[in-house]
N, C-alpha and C. Protein backbone atom coordinates (compact mmCIF):
# COMPACT_ATOMS: atom_id res chain seq x y z
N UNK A 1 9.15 -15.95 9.11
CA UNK A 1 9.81 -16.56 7.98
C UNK A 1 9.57 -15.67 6.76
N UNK A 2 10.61 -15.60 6.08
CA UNK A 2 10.57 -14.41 4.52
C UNK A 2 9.91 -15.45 3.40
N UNK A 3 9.18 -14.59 2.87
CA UNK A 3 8.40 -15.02 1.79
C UNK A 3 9.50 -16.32 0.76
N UNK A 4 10.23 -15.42 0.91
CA UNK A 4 11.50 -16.40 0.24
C UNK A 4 11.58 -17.66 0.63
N UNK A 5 11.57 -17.96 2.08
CA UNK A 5 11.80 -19.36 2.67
C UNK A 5 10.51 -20.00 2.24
N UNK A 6 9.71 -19.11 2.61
CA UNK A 6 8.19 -19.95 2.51
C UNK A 6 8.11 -20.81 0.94
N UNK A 7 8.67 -19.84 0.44
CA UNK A 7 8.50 -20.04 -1.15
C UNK A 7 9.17 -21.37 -1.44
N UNK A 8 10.63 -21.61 -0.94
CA UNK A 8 11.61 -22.81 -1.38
C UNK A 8 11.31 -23.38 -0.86
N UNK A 9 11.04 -23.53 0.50
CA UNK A 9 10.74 -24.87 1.82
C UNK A 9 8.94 -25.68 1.07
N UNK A 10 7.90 -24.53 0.79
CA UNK A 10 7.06 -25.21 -0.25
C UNK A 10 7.57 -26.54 -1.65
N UNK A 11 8.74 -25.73 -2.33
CA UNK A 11 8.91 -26.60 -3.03
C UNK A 11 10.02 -27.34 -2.88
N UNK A 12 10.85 -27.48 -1.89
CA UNK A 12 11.55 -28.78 -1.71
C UNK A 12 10.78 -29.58 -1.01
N UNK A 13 9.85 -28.91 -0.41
CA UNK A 13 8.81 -29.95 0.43
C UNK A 13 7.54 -31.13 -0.42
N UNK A 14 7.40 -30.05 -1.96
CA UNK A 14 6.94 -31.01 -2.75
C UNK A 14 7.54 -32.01 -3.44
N UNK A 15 9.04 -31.26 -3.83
CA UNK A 15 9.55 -32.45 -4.35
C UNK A 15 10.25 -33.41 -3.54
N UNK A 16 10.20 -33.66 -2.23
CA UNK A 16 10.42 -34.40 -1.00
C UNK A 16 9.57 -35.41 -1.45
N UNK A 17 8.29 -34.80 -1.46
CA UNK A 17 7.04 -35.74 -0.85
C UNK A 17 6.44 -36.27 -2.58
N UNK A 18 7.52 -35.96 -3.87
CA UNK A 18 6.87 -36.51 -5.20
C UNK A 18 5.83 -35.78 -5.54
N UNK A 19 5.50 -34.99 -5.38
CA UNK A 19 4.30 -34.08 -6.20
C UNK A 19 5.15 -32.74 -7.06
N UNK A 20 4.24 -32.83 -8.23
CA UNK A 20 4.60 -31.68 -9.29
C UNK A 20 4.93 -30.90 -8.76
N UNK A 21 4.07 -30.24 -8.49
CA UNK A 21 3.98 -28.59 -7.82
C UNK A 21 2.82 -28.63 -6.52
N UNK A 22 3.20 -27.51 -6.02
CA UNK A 22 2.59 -26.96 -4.69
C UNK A 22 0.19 -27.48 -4.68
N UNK A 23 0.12 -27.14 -6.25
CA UNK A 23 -1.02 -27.00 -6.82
C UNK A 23 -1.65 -28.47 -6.38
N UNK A 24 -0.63 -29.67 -6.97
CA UNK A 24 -1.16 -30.92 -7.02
C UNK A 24 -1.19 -31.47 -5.35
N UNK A 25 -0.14 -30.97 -4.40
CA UNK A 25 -0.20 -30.93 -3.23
C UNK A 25 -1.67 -30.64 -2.51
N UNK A 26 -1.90 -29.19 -2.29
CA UNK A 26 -2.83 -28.87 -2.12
C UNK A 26 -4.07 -30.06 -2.69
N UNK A 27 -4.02 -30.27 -3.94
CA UNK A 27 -5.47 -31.40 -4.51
C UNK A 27 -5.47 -32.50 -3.52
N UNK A 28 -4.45 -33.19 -2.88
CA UNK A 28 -4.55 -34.29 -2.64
C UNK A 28 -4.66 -34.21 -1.17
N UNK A 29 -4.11 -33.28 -0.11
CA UNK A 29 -4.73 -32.92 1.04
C UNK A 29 -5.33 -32.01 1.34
N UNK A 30 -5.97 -31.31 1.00
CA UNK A 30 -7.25 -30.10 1.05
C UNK A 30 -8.29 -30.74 1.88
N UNK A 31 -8.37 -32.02 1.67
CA UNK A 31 -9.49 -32.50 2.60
C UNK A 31 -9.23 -33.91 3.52
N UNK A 32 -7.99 -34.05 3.72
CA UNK A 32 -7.26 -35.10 4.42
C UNK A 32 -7.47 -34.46 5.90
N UNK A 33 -6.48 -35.34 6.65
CA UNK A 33 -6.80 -34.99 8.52
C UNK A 33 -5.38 -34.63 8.89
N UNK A 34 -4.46 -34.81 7.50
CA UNK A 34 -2.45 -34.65 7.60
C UNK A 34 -2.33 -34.16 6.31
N UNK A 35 -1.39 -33.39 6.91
CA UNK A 35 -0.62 -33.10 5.82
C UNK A 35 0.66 -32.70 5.65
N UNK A 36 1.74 -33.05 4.35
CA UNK A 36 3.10 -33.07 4.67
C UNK A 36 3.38 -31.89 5.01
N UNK A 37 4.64 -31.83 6.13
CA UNK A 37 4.81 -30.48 6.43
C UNK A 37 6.33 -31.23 6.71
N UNK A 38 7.28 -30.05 6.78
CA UNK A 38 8.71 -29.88 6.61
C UNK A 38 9.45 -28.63 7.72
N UNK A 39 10.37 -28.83 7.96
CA UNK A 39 11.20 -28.32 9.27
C UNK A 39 11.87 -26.79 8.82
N UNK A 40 11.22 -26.00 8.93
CA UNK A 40 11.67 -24.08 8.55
C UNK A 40 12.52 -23.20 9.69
N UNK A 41 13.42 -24.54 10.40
CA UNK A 41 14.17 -24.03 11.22
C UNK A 41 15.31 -22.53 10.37
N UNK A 42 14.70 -21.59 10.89
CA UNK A 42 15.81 -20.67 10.72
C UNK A 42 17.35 -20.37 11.29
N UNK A 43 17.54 -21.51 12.32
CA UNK A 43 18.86 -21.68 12.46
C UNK A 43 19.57 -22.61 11.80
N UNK A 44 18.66 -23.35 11.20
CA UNK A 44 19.12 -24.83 10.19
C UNK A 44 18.67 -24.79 9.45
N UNK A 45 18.57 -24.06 8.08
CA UNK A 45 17.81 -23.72 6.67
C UNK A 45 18.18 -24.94 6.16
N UNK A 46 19.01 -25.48 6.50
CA UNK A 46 19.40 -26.85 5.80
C UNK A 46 19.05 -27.99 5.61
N UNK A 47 17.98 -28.23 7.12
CA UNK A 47 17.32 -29.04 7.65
C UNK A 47 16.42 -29.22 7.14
N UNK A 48 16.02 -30.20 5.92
CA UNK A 48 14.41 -30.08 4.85
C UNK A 48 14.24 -31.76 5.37
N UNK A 49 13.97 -31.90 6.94
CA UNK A 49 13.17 -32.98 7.77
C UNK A 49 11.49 -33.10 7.15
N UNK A 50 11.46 -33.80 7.06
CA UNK A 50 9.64 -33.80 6.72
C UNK A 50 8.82 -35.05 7.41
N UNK A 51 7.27 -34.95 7.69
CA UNK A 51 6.71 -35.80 7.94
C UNK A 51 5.09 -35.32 8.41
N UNK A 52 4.25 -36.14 8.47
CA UNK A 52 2.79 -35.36 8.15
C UNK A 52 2.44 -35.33 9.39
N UNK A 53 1.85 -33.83 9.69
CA UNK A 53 1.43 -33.04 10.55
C UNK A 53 -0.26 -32.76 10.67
N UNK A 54 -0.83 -31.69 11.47
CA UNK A 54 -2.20 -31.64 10.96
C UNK A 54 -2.53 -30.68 10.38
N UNK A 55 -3.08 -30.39 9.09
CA UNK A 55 -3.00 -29.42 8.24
C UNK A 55 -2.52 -28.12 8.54
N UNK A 56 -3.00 -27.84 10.01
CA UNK A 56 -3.07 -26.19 10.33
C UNK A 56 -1.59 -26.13 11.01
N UNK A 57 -0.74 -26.96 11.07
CA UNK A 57 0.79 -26.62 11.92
C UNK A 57 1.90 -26.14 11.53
N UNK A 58 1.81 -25.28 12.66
CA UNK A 58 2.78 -24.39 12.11
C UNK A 58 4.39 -24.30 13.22
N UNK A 59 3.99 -25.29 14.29
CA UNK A 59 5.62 -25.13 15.03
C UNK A 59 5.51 -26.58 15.16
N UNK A 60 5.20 -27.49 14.42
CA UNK A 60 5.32 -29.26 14.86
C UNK A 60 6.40 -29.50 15.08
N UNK A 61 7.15 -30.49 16.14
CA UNK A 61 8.39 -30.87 16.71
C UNK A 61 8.86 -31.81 15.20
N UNK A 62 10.20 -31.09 15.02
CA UNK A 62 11.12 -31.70 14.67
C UNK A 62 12.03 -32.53 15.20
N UNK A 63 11.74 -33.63 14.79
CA UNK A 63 13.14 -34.62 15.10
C UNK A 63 13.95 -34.38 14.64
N UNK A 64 14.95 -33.71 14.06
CA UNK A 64 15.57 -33.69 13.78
C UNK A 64 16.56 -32.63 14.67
N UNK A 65 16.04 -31.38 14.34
CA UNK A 65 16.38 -30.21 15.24
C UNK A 65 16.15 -30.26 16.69
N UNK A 66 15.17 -31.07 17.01
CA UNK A 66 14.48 -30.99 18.25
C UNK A 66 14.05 -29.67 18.63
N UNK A 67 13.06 -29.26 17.73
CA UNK A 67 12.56 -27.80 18.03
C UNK A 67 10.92 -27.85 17.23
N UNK A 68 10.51 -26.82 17.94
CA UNK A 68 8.78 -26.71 17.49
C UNK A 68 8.97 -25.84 15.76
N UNK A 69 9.73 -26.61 15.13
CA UNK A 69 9.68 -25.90 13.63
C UNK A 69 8.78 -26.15 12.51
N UNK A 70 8.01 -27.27 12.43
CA UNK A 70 7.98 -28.15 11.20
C UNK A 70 6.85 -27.42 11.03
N UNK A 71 6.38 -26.84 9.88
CA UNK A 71 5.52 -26.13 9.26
C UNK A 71 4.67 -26.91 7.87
N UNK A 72 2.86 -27.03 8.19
CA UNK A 72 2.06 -27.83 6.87
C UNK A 72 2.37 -27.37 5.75
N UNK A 73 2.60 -27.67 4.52
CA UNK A 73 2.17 -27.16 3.14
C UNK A 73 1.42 -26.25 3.09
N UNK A 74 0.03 -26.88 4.01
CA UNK A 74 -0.91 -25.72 3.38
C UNK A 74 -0.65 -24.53 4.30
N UNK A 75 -0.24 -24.60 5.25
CA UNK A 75 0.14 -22.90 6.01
C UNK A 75 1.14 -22.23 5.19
N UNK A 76 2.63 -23.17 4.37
CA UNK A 76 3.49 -22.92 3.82
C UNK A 76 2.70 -21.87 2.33
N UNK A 77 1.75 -22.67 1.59
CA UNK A 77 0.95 -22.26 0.58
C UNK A 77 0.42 -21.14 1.11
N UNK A 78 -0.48 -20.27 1.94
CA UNK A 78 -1.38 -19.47 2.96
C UNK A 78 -2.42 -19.82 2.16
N UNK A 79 -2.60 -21.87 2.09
CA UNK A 79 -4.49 -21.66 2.33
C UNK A 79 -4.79 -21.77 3.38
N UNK A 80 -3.97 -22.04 4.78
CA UNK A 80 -4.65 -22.07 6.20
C UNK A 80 -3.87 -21.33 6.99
């Protein structure tokens, strides 16, 4: 995924999930057991599916796509 995607799919994924920015995200699951993560299908850029994953995921099944896409915040961010 291009830095680019990482970059927008971060912040439609915050403002999905009601948080300011990426920053306030991170505060509130940094030490949770989930965290929101969102669908970076590159055949469906369109597809901004979301739902909480476990921090470190990086191909979680999308319902939507039905594919191992859905990527955490915090992998989206690279704190994990």
């Amino acid at each position: 995924m291009s830095p680019e995607m990482q970059r927008a799919k971060l912040a439609k994924l915050c403002e999905i999930e009601g948080f300011e920015d990426e920053n306030e995200l991170f505060a509130v699951v940094i030490a949770d057991s989930v965290c929101p993560a969102i669908c970076c299908n590159p055949d469906n850029p369109e597809c901004d599916y979301t739902e909480e994953k476990e921090p470190d995921s990086r191909n979680g099944w999308c319902e939507e796509c039905q594919r191992p896409t859905m990527v955490a915040g915090l992998v989206l961010g690279g704190i994990i």
